[in-house]
N, C-alpha and C. Protein backbone atom coordinates (compact mmCIF):
# COMPACT_ATOMS: atom_id res chain seq x y z
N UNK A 1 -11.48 1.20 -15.28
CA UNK A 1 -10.11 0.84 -15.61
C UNK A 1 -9.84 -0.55 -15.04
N UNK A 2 -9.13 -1.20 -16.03
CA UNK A 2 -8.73 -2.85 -15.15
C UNK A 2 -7.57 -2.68 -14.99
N UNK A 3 -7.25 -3.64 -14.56
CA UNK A 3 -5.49 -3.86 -13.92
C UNK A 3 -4.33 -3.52 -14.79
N UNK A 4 -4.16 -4.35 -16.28
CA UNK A 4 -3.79 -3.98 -16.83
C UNK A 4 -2.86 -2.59 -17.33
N UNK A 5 -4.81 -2.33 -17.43
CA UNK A 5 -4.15 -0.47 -18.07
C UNK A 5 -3.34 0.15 -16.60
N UNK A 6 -4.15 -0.07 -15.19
CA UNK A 6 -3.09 0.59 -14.63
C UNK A 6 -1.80 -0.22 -14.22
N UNK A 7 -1.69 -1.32 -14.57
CA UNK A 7 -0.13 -1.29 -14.34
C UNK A 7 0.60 -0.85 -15.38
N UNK A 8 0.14 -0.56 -16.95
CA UNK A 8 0.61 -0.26 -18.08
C UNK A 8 1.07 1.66 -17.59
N UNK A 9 -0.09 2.30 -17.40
CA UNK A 9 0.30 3.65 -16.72
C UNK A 9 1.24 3.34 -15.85
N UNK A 10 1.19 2.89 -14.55
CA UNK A 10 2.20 2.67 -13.59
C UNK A 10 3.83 2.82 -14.50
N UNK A 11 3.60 1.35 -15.58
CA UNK A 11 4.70 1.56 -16.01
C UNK A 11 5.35 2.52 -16.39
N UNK A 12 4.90 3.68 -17.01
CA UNK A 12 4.59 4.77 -17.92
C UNK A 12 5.18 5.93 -16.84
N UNK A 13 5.00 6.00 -15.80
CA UNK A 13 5.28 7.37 -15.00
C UNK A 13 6.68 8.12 -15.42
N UNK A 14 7.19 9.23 -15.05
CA UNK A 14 8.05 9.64 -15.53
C UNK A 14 9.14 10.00 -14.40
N UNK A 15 8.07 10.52 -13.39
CA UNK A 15 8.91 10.86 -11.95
C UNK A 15 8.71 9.83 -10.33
N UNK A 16 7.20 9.99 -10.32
CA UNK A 16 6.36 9.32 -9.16
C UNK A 16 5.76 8.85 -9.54
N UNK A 17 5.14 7.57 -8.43
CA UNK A 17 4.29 6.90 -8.14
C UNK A 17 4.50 6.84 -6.83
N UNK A 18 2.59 7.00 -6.52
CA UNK A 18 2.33 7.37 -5.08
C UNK A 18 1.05 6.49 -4.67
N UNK A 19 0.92 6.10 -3.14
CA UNK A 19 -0.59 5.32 -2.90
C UNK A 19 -0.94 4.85 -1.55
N UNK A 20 -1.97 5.82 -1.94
CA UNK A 20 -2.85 5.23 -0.32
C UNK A 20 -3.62 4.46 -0.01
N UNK A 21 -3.07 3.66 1.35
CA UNK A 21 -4.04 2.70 1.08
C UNK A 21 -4.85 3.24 2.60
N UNK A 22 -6.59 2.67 2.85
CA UNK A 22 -6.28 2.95 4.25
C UNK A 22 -7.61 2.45 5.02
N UNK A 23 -7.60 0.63 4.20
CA UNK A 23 -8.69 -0.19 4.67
C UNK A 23 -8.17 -0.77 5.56
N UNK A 24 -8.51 -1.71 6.72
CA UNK A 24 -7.45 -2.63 7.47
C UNK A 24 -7.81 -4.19 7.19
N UNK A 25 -8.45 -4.16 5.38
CA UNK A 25 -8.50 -5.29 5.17
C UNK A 25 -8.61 -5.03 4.07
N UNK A 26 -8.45 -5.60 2.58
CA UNK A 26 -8.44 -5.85 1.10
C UNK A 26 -8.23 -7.86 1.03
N UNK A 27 -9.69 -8.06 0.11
CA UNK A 27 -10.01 -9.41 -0.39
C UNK A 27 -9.48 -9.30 -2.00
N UNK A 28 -7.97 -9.51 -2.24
CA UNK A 28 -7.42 -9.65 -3.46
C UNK A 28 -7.37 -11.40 -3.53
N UNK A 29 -7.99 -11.60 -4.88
CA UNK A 29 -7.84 -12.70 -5.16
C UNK A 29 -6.87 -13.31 -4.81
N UNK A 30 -5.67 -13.09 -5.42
CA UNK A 30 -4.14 -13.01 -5.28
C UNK A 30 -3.51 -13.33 -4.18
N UNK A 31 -4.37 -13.33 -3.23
CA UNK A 31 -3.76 -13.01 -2.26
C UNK A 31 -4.13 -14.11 -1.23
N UNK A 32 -5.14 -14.70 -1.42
CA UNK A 32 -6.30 -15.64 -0.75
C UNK A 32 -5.34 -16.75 -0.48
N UNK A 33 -4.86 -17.46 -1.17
CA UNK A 33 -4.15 -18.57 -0.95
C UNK A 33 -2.75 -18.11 0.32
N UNK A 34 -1.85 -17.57 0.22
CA UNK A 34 -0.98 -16.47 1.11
C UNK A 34 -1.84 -16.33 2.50
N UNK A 35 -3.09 -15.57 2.39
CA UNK A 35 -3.89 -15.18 3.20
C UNK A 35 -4.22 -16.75 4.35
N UNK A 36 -4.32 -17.44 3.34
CA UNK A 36 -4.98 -18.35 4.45
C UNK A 36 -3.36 -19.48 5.24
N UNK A 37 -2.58 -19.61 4.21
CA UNK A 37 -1.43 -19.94 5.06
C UNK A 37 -1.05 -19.05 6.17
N UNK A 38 -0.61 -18.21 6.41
CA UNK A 38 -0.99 -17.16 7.37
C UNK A 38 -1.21 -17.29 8.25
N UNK A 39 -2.86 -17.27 8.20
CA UNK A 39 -3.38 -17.78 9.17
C UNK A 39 -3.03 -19.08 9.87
N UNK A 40 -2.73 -20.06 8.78
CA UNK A 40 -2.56 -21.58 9.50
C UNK A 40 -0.79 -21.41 10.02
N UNK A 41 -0.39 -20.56 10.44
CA UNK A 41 1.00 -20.87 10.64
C UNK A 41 2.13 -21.26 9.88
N UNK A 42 1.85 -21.01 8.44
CA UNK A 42 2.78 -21.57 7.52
C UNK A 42 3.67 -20.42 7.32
N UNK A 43 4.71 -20.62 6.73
CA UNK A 43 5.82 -19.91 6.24
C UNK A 43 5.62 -19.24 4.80
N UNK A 44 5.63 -17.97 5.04
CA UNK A 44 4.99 -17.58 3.65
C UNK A 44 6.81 -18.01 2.53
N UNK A 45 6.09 -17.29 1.62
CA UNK A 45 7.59 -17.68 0.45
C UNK A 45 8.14 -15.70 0.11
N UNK A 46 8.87 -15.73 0.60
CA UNK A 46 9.64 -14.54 0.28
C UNK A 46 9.33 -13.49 -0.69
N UNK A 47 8.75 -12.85 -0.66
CA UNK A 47 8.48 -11.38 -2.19
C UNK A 47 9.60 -10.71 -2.28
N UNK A 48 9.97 -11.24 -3.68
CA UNK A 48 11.39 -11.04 -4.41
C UNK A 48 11.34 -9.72 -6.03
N UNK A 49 11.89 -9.11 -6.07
CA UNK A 49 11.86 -9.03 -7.54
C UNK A 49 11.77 -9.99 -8.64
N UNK A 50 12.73 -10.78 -8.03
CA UNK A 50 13.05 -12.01 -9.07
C UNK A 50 11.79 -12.97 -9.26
N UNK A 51 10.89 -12.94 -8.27
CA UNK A 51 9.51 -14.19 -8.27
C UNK A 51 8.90 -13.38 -8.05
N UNK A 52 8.46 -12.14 -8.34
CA UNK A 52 7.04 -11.04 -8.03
C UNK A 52 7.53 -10.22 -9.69
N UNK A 53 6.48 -10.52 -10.36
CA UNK A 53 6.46 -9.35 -11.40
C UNK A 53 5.97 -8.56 -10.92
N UNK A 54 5.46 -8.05 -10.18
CA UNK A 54 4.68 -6.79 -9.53
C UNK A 54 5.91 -5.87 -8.84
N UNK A 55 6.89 -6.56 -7.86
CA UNK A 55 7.65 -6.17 -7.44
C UNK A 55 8.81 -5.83 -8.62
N UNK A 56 9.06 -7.10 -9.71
CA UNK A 56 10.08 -6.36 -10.71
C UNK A 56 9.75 -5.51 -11.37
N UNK A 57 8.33 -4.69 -11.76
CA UNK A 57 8.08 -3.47 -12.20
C UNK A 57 8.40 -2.67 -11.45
N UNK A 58 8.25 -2.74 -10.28
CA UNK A 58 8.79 -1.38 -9.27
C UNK A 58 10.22 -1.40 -9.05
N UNK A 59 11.05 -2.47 -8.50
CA UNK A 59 12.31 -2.15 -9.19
C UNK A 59 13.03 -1.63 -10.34
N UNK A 60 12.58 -2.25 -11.28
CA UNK A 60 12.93 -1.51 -12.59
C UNK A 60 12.58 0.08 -12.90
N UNK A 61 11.70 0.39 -12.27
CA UNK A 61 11.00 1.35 -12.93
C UNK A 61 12.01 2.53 -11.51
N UNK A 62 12.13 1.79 -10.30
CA UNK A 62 13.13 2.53 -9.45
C UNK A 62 14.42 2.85 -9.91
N UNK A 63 14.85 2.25 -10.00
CA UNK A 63 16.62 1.62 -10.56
C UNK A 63 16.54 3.08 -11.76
N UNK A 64 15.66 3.41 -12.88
CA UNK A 64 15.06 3.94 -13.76
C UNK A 64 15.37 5.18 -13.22
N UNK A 65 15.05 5.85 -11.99
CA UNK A 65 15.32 7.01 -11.26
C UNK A 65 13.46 7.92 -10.54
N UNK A 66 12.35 6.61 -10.83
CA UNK A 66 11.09 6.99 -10.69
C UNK A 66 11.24 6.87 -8.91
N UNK A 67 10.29 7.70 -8.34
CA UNK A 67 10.18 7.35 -6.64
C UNK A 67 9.07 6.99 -6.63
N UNK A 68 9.00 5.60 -6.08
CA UNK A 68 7.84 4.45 -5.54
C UNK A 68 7.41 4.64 -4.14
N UNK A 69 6.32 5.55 -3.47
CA UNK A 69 6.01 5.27 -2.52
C UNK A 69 4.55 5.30 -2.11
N UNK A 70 4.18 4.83 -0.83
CA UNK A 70 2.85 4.52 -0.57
C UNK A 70 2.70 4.38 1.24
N UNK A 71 1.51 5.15 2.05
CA UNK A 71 1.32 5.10 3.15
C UNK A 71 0.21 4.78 3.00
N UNK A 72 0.26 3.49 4.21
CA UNK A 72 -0.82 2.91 4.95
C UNK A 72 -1.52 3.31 6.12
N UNK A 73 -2.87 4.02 6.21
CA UNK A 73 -3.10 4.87 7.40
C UNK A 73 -4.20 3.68 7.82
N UNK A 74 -3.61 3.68 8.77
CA UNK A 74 -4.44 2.05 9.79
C UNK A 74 -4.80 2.50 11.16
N UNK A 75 -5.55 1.48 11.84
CA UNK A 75 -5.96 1.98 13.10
C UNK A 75 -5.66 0.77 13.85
N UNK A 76 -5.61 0.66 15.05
CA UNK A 76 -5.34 -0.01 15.65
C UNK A 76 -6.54 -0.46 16.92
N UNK A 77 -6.55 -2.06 17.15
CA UNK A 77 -5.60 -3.03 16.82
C UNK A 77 -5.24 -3.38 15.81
N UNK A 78 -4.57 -4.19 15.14
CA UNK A 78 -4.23 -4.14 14.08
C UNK A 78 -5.14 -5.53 13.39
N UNK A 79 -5.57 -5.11 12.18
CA UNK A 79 -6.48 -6.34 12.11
C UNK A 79 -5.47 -7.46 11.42
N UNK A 80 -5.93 -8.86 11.51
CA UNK A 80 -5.56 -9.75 10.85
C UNK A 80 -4.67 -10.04 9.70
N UNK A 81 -5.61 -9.11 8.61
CA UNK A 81 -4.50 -9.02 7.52
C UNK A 81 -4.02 -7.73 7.39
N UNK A 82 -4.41 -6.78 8.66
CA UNK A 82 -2.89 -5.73 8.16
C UNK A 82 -1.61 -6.16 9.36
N UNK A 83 -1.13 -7.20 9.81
CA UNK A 83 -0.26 -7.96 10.10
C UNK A 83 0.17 -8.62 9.05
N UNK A 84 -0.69 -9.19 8.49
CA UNK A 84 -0.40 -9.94 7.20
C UNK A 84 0.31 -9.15 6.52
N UNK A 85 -0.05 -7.58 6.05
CA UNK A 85 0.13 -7.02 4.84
C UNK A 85 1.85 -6.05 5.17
N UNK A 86 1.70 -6.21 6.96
CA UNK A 86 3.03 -5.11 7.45
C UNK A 86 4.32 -6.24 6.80
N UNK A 87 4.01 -7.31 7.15
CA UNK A 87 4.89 -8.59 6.86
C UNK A 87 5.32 -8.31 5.41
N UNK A 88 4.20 -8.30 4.59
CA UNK A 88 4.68 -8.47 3.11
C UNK A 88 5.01 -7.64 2.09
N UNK A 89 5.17 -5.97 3.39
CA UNK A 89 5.19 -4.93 2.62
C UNK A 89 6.85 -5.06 2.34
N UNK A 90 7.87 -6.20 3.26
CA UNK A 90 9.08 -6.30 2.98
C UNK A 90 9.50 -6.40 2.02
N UNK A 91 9.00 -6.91 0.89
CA UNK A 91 9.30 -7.24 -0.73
C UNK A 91 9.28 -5.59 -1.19
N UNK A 92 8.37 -4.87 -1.00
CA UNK A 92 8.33 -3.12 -1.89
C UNK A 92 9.14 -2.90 -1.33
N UNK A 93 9.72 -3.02 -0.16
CA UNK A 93 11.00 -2.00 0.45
C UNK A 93 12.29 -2.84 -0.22
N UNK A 94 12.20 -3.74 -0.51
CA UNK A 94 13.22 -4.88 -1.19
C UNK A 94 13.39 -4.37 -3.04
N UNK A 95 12.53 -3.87 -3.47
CA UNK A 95 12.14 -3.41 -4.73
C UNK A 95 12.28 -1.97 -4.46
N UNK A 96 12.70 -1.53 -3.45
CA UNK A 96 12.85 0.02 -3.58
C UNK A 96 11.86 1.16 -3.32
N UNK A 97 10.53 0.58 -2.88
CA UNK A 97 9.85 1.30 -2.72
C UNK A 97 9.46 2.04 -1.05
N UNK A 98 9.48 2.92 -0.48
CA UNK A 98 9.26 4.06 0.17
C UNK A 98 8.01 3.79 1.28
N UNK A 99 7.96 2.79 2.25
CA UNK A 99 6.90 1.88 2.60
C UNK A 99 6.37 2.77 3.74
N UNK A 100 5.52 3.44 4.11
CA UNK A 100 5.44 4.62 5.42
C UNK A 100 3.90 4.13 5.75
N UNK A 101 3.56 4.43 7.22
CA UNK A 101 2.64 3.61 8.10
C UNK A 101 2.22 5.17 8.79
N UNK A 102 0.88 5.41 8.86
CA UNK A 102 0.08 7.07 9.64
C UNK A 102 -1.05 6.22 10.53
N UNK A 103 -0.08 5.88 11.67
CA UNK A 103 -1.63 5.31 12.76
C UNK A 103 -2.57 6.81 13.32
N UNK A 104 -3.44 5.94 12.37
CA UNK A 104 -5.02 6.83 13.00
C UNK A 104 -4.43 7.43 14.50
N UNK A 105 -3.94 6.42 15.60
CA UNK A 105 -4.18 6.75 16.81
C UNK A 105 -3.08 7.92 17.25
N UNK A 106 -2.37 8.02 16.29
CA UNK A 106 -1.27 9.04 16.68
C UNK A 106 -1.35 10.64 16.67
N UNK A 107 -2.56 10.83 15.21
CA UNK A 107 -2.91 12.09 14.89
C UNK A 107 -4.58 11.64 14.71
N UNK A 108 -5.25 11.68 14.89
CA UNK A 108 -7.15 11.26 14.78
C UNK A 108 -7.69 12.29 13.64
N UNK A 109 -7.32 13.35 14.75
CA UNK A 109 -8.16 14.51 13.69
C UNK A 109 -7.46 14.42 12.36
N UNK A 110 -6.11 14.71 12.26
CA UNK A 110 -5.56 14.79 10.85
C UNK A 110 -6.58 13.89 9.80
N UNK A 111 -5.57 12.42 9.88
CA UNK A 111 -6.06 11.07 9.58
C UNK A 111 -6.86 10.38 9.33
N UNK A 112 -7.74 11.09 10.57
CA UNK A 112 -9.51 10.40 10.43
C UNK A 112 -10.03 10.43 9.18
N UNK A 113 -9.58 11.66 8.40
CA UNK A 113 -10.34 11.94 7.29
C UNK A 113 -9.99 11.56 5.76
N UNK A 114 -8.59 10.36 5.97
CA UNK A 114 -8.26 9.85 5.00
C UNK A 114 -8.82 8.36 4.70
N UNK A 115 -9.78 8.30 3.71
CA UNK A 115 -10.22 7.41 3.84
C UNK A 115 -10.50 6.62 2.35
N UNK A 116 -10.11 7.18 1.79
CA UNK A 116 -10.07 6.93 -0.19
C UNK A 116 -8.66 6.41 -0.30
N UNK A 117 -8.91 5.11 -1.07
CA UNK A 117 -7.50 4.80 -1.39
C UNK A 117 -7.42 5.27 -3.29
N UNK A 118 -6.09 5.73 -3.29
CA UNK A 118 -5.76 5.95 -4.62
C UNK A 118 -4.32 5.58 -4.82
N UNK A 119 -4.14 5.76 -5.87
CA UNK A 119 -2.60 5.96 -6.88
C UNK A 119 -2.73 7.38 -7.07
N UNK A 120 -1.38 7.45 -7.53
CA UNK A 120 -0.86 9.23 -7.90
C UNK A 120 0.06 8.73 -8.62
N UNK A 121 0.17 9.30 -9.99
CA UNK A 121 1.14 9.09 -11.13
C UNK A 121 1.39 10.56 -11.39
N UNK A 122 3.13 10.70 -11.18
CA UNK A 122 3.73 12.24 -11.53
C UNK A 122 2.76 13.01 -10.91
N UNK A 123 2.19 13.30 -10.02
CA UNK A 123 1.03 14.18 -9.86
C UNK A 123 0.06 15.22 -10.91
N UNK A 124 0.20 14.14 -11.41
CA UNK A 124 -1.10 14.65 -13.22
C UNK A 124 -2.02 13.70 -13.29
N UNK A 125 -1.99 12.40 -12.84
CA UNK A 125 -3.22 11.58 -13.13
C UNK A 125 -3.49 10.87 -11.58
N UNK A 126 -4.36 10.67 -11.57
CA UNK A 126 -4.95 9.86 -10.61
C UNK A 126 -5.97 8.60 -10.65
N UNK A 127 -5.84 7.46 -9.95
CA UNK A 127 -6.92 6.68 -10.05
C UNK A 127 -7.48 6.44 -8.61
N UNK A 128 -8.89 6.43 -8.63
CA UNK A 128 -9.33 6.92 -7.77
C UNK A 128 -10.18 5.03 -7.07
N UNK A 129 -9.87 4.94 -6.50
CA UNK A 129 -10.20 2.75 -5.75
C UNK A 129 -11.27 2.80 -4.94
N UNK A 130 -12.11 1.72 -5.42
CA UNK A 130 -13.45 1.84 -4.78
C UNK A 130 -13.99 0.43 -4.52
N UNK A 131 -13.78 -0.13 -3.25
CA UNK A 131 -14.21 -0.78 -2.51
C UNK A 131 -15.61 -1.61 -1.94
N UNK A 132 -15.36 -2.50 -1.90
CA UNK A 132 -17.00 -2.54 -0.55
C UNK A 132 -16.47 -3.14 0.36
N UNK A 133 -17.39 -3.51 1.17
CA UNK A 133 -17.43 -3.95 2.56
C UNK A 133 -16.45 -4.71 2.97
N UNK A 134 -16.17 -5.85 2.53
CA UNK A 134 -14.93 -6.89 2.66
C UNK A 134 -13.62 -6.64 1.96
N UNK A 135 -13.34 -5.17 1.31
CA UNK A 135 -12.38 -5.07 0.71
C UNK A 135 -11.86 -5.37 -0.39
N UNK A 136 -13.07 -5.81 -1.45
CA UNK A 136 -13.17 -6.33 -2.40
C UNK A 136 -13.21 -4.99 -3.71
N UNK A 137 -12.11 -4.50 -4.59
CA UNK A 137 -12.56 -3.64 -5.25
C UNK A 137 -13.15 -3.70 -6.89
N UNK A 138 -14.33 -2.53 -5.92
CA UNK A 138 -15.35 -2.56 -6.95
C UNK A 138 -14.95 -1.65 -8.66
N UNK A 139 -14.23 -1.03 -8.39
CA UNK A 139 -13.62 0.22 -9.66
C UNK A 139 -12.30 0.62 -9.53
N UNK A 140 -12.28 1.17 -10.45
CA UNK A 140 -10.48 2.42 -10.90
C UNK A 140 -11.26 3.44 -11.63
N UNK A 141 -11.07 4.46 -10.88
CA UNK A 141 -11.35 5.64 -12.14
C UNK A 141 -10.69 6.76 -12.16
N UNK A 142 -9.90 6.66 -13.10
CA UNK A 142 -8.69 7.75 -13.43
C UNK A 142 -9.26 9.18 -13.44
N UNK A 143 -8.55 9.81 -13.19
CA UNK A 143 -8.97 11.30 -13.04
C UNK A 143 -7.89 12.47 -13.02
N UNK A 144 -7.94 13.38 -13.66
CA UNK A 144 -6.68 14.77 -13.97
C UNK A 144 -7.11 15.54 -12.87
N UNK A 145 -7.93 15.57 -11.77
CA UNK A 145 -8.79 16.27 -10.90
C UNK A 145 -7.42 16.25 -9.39
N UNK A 146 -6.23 16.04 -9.08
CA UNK A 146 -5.61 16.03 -8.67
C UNK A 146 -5.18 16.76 -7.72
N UNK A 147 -5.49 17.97 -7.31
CA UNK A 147 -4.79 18.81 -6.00
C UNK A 147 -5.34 18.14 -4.96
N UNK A 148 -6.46 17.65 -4.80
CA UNK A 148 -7.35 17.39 -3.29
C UNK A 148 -6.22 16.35 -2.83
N UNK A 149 -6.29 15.06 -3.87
CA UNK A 149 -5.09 14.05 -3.74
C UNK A 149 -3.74 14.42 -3.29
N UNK A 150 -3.05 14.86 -3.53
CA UNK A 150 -1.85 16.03 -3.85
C UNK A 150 -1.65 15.89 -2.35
N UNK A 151 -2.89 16.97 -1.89
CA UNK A 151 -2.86 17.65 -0.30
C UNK A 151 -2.88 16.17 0.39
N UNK A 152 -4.23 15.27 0.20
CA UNK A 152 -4.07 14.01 1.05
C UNK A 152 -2.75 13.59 1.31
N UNK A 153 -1.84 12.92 0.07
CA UNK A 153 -0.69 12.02 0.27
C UNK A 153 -0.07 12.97 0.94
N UNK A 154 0.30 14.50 0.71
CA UNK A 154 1.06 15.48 2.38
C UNK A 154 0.75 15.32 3.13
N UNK A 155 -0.54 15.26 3.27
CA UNK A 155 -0.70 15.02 4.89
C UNK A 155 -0.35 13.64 5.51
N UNK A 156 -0.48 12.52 4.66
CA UNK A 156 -0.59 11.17 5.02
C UNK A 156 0.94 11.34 5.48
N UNK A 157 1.82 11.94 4.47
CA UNK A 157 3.42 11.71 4.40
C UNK A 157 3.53 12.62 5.65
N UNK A 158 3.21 13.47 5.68
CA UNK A 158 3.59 13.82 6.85
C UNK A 158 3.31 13.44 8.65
N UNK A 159 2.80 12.81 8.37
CA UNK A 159 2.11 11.96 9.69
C UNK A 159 2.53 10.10 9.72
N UNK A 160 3.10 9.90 9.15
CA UNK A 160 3.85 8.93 8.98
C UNK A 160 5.20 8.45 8.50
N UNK A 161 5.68 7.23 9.26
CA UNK A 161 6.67 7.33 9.48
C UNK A 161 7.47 5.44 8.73
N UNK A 162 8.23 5.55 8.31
CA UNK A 162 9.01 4.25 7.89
C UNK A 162 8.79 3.16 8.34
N UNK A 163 8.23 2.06 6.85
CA UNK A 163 7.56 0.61 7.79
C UNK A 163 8.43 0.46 9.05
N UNK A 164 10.04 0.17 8.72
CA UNK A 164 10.90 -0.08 9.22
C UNK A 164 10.91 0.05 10.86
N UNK A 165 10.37 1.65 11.01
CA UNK A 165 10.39 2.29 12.04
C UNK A 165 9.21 2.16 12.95
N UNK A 166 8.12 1.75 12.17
CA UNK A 166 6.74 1.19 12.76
C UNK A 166 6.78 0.10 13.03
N UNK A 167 7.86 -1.02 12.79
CA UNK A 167 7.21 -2.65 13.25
C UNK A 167 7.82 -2.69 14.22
N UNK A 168 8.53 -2.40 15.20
CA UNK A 168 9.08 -2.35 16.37
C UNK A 168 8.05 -1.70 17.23
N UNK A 169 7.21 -1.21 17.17
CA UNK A 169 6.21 -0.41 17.88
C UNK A 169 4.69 -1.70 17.51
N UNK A 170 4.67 -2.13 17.00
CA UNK A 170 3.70 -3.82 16.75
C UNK A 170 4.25 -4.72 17.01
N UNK A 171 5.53 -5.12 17.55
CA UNK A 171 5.95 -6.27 17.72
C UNK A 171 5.20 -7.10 18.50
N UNK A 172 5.03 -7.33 19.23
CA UNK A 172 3.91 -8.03 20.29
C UNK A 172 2.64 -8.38 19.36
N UNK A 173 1.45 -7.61 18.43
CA UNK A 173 0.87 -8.01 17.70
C UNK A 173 1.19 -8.78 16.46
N UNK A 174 2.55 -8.25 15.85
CA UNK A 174 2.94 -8.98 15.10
C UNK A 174 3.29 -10.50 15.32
N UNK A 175 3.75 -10.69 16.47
CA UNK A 175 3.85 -12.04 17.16
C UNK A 175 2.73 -13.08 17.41
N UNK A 176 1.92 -12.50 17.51
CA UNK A 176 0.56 -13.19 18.01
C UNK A 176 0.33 -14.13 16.39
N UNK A 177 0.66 -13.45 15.10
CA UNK A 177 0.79 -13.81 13.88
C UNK A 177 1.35 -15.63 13.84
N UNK A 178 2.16 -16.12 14.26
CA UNK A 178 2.78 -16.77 14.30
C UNK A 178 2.46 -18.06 15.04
């Protein structure tokens, strides 16, 4: 599956959209230029609905009455670009989306064992994200195979807690950012 089709599904949902992510690094093209200001101390540029089509699909599709959410199960310290990524998850919560953080270090056993990132559409389809080493993804492969997923995002949701409520507990790493 390429991008496309799943943002075309994305569009398409009826109730949910759901997603785990739970590398502490992803090499999106997209992202590289952002990525390296960042690093150099620059001022990123704001993720808006209005200047993110990515973000105005999830607004719209919120506003719509769909629930947009997604937990990030990370470990700590926090690497490089998931500082980067806590920063820029402000635009989805700006677009309406449901932004929740499951540190490995809080629950191990639970957690440890989440380690597949996917999407969840209405809980009937799934695409299933496949990676290598640097975070670079290698596939999408949709799948109706859905309860295992189902159970993951409960558990993830339940072991995590509101970006909001998590960056006050990184502040000090988040700083080092800067």
């Amino acid at each position: 599956m390429q991008m496309g089709e799943l943002q075309r599904r994305l569009s398409m949902t009826e109730r949910s959209v759901f997603r785990l992510e739970t590398l502490p690094s992803y090499a999106a093209a997209g992202e590289a230029n952002l990525l390296r200001d960042f690093h150099a101390g620059r001022p990123l540029p704001p993720r808006r609905p209005e200047t993110d089509p990515w973000l105005r699909m999830v607004a719209d599709s919120v506003q719509a009455g769909r629930c947009w959410s997604r937990v990030h199960v990370l470990d700590r310290p926090l690497s490089d670009y998931l500082r980067f990524e806590l920063l820029g998850y402000q635009g989805n919560l700006t677009a309406g989306e449901d932004v929740r953080i499951a540190d490995r270090a809080t629950v191990p056993k639970a957690l440890g064992a989440l380690r597949q990132d996917f999407w969840l559409l209405d809980d009937e389809l799934a695409v299933i994200i496949e990676y290598n080493e640097e975070g670079r993804r290698l596939a999408m492969e949709p799948t109706s195979d859905v309860a295992s997923l189902i159970e993951q995002r409960n558990l993830a949701m339940k072991h995590s807690i509101p970006l909001l409520d998590y960056l006050p507990t990184v502040q000090n790493e988040l700083r080092r950012s800067w």
